[in-house]
N, C-alpha and C. Protein backbone atom coordinates (compact mmCIF):
# COMPACT_ATOMS: atom_id res chain seq x y z
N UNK A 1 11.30 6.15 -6.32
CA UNK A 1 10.65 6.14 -7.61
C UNK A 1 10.23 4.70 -7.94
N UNK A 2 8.91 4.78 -8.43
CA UNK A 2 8.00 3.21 -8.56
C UNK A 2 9.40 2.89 -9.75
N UNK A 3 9.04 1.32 -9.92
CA UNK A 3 9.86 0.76 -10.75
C UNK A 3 8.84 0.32 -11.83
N UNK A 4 9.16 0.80 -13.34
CA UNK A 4 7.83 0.37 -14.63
C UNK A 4 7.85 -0.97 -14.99
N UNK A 5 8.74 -1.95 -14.43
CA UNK A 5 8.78 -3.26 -14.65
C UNK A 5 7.46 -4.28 -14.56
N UNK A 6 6.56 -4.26 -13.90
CA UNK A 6 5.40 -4.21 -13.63
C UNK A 6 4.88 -3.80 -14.55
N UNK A 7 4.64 -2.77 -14.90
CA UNK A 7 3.57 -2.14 -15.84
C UNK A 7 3.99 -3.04 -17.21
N UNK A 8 4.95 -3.25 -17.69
CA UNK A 8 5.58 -3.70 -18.99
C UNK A 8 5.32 -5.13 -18.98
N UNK A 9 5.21 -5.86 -17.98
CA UNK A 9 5.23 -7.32 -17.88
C UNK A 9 3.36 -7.15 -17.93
N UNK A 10 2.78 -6.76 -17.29
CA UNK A 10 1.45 -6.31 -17.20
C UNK A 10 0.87 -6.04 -18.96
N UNK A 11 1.71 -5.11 -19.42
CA UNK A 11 1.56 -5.11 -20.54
C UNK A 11 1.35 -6.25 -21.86
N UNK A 12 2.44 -6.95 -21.28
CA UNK A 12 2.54 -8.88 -22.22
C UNK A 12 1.63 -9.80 -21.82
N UNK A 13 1.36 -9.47 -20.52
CA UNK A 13 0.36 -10.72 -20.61
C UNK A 13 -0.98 -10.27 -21.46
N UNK A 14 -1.36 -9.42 -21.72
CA UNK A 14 -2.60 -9.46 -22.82
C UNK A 14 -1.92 -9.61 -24.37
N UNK A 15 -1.09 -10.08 -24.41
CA UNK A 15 -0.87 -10.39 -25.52
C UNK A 15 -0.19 -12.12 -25.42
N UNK A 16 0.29 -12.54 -24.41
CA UNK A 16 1.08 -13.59 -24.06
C UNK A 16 0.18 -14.53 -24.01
N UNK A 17 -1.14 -14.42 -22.91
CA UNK A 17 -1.91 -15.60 -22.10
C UNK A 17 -2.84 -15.67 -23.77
N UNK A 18 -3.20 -14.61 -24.67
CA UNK A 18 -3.87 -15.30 -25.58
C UNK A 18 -3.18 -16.36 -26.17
N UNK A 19 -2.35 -15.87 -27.15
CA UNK A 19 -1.39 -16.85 -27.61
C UNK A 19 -0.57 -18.04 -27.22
N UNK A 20 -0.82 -18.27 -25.81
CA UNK A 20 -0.24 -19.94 -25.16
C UNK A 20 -1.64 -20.32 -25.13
N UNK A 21 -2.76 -19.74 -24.75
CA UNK A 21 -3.86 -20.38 -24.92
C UNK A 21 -4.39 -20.91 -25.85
N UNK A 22 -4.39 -20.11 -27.67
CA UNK A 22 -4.70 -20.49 -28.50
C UNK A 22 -3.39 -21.67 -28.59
N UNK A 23 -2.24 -21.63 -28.70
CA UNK A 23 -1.65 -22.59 -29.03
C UNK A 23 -1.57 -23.85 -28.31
N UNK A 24 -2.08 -23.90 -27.45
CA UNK A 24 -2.04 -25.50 -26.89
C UNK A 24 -3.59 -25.82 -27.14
N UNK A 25 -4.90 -24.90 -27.40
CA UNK A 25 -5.74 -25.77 -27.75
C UNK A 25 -5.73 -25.88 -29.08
N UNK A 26 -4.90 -25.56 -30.04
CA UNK A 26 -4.54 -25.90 -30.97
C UNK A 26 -3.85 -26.84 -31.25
N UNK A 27 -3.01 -27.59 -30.06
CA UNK A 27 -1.83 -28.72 -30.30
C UNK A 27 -2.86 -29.71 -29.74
N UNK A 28 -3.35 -29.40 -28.35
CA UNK A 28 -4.48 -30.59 -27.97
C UNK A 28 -5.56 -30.94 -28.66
N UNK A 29 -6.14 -30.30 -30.05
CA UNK A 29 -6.83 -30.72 -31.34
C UNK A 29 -6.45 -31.16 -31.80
N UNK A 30 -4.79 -31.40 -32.38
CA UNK A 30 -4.43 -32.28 -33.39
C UNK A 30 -4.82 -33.58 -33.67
N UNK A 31 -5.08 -34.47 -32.34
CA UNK A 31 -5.62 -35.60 -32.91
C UNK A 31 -7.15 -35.63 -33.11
N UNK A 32 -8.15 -34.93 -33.01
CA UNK A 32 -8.74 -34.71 -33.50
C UNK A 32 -8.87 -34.18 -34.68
N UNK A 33 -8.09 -33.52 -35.37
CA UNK A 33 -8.30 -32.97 -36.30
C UNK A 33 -7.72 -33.99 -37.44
N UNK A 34 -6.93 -34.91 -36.76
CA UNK A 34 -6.09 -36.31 -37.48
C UNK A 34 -6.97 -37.31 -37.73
N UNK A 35 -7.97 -37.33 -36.90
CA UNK A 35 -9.34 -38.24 -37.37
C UNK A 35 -10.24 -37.87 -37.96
N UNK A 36 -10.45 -36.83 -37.83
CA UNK A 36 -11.41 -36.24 -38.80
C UNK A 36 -10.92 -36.55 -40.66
N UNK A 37 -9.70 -36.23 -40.22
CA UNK A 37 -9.06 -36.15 -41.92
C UNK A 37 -9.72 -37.30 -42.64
N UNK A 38 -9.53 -38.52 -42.14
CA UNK A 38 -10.03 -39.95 -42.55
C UNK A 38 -11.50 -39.36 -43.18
N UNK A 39 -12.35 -38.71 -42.85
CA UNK A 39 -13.49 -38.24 -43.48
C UNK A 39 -13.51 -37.70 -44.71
N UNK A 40 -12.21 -36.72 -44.72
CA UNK A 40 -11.91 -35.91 -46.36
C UNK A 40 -11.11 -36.63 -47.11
N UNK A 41 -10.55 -37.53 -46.51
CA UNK A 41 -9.44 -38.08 -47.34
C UNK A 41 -9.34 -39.16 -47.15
N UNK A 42 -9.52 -40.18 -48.74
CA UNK A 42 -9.32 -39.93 -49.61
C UNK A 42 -10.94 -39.20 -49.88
N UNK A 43 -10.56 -38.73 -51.09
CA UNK A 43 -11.92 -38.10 -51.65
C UNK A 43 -13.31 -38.95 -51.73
N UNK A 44 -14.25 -38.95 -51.40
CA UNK A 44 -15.47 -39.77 -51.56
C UNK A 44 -15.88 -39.66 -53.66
N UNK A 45 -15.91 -40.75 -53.95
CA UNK A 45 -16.56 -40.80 -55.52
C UNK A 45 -17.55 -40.25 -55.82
N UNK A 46 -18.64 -40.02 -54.76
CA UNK A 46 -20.02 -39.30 -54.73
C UNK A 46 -20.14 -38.57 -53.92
N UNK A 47 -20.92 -37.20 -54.43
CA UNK A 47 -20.38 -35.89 -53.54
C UNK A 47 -22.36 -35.99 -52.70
N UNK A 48 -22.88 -36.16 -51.57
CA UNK A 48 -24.29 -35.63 -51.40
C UNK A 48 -24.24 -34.18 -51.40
N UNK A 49 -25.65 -34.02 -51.90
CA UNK A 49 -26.08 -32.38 -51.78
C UNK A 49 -26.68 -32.02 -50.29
N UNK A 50 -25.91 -31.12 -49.70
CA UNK A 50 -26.35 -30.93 -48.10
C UNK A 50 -27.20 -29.49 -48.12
N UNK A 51 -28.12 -29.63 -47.82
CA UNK A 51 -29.49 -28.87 -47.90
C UNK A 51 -29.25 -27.72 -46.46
N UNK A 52 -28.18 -27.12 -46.85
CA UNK A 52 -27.96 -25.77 -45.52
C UNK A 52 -27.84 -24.71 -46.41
N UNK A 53 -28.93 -23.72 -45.89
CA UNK A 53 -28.78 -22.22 -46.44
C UNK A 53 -27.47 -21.37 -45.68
N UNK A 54 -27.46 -20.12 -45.99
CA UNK A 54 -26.87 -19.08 -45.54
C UNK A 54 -26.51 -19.02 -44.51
N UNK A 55 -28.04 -19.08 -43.47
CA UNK A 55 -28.37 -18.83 -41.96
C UNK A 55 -27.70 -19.92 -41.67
N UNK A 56 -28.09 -21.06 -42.21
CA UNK A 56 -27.75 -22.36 -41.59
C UNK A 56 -25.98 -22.12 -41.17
N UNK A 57 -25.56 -22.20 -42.01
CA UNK A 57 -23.94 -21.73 -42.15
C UNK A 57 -23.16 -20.74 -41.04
N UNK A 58 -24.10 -19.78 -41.03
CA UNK A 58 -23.43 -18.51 -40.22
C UNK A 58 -23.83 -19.21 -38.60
N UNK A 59 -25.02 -19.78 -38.27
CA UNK A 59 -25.20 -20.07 -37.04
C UNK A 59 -24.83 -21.34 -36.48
N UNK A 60 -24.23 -22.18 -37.42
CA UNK A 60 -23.37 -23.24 -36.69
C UNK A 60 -21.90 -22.48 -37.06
N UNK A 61 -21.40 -21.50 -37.52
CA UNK A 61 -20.10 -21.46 -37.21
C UNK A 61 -20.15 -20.44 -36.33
N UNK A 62 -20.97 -19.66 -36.21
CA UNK A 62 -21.28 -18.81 -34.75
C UNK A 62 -21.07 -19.51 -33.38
N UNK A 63 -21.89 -20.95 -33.43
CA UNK A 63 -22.20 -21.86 -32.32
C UNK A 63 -20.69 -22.37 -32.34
N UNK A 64 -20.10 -23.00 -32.89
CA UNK A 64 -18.62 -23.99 -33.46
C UNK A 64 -16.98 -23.07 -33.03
N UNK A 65 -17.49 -21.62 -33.52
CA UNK A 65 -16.03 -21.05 -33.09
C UNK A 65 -16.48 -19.49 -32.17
N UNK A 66 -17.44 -19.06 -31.50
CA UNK A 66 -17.88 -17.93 -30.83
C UNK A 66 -17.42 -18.36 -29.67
N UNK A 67 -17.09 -19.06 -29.06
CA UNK A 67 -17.07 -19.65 -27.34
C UNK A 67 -15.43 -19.66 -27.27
N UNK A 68 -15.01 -20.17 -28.09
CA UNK A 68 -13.30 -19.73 -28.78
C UNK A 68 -13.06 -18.65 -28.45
N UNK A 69 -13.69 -17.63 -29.36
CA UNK A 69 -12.97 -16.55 -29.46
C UNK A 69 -13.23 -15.84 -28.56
N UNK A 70 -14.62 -15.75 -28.13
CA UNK A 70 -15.15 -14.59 -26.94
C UNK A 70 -13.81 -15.23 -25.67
N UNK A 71 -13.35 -16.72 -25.71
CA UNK A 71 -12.55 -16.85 -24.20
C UNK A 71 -11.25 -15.68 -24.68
N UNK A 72 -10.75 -16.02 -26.18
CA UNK A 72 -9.69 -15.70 -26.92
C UNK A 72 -9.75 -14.07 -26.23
N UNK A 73 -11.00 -13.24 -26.69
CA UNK A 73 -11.30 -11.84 -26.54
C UNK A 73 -11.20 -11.54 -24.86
N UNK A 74 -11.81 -12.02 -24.08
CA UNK A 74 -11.63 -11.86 -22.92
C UNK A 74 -10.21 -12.50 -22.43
N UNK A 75 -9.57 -13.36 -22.53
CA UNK A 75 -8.42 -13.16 -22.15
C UNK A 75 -7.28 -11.66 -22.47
N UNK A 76 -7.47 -11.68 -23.74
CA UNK A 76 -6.64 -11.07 -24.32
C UNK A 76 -7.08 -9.25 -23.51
N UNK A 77 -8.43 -9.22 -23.57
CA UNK A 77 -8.96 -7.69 -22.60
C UNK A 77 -8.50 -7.81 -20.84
N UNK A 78 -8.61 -8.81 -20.55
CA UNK A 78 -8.38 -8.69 -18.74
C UNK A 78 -6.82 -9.11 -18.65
N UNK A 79 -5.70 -9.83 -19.40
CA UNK A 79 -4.84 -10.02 -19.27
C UNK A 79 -4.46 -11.29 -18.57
N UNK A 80 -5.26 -11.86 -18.20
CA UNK A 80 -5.44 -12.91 -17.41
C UNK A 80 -4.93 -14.15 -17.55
N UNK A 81 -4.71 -15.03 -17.30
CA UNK A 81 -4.20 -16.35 -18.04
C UNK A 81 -5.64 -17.26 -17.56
N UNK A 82 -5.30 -18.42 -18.16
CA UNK A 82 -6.67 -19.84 -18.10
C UNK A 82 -6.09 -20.31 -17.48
N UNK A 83 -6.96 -21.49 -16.40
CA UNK A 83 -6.75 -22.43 -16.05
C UNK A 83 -7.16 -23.53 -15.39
N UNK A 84 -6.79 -25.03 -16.18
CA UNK A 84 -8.03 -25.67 -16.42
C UNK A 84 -8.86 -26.41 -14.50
N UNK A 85 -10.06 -26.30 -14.77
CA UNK A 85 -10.77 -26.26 -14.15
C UNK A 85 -12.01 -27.62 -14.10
N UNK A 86 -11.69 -28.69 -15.08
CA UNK A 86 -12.12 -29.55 -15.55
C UNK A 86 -12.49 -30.82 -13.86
N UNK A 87 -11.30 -30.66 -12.93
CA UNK A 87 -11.50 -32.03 -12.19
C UNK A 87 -11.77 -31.27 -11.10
N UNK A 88 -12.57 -30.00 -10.80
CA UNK A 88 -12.86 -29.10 -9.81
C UNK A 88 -14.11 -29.88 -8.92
N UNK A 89 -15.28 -30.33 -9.64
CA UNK A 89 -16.09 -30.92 -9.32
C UNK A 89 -15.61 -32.28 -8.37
N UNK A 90 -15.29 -33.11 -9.46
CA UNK A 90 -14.97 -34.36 -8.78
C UNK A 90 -13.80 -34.58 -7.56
N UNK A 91 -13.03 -33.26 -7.48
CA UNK A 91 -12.14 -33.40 -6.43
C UNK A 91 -12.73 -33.17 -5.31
N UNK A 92 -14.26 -32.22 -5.36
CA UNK A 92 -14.87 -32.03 -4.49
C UNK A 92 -15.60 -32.92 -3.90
N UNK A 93 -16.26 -33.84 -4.78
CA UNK A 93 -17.11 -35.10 -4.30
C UNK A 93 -16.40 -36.14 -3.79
N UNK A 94 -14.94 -36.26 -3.69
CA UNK A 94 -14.08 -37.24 -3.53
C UNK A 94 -14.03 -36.94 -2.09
N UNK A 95 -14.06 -35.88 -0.96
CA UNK A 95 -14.40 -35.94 0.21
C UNK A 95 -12.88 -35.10 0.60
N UNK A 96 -11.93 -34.81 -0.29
CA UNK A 96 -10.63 -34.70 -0.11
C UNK A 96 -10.52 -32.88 -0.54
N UNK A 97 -11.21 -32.46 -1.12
CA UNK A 97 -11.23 -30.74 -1.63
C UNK A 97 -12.43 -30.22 -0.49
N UNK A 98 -12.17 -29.03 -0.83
CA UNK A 98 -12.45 -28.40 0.53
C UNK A 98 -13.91 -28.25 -0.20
């Protein structure tokens, strides 16, 4: 008789690989998000009027958090985990990756 151990662990990772994913690119933002602050805070004395409609709004936060979530959505559908893939190139040009 198969053993369901498999199936159950199979089961967590679509819920697991989202949530270590969102949370470390959430911890690896912090300092970004620590410099940014310097922008809101302290409060500016004079507020400018920023000339963005509706559209404007919906399609930079479309552009800003859609690439997020669609990875967020597809992880979370294939079960899959990430992994980073950033020095793939240059290990290749270095004469040393296959």
């Amino acid at each position: 008789m198969p053993s369901i151990a498999p199936r159950r662990c199979a089961a967590g990772r679509h819920v697991l690989h989202p949530a270590v994913f969102t949370a470390s690119q959430l911890f690896f933002a912090l300092p970004a998000f620590f410099i940014a602050a310097a922008l809101l805070w302290p409060k500016p004395k004079t507020r400018q009027e920023i000339a963005a409609d509706a559209f404007d709004r919906r399609i930079v936060t479309l552009l800003a958090f859609g690439p997020g979530l669609a990875m967020i959505a597809l992880i979370a559908v294939s079960g899959r985990g990430t992994f980073a893939m950033w020095a793939i190139r240059s290990g290749s040009l270095s004469g040393y990756g296959s």
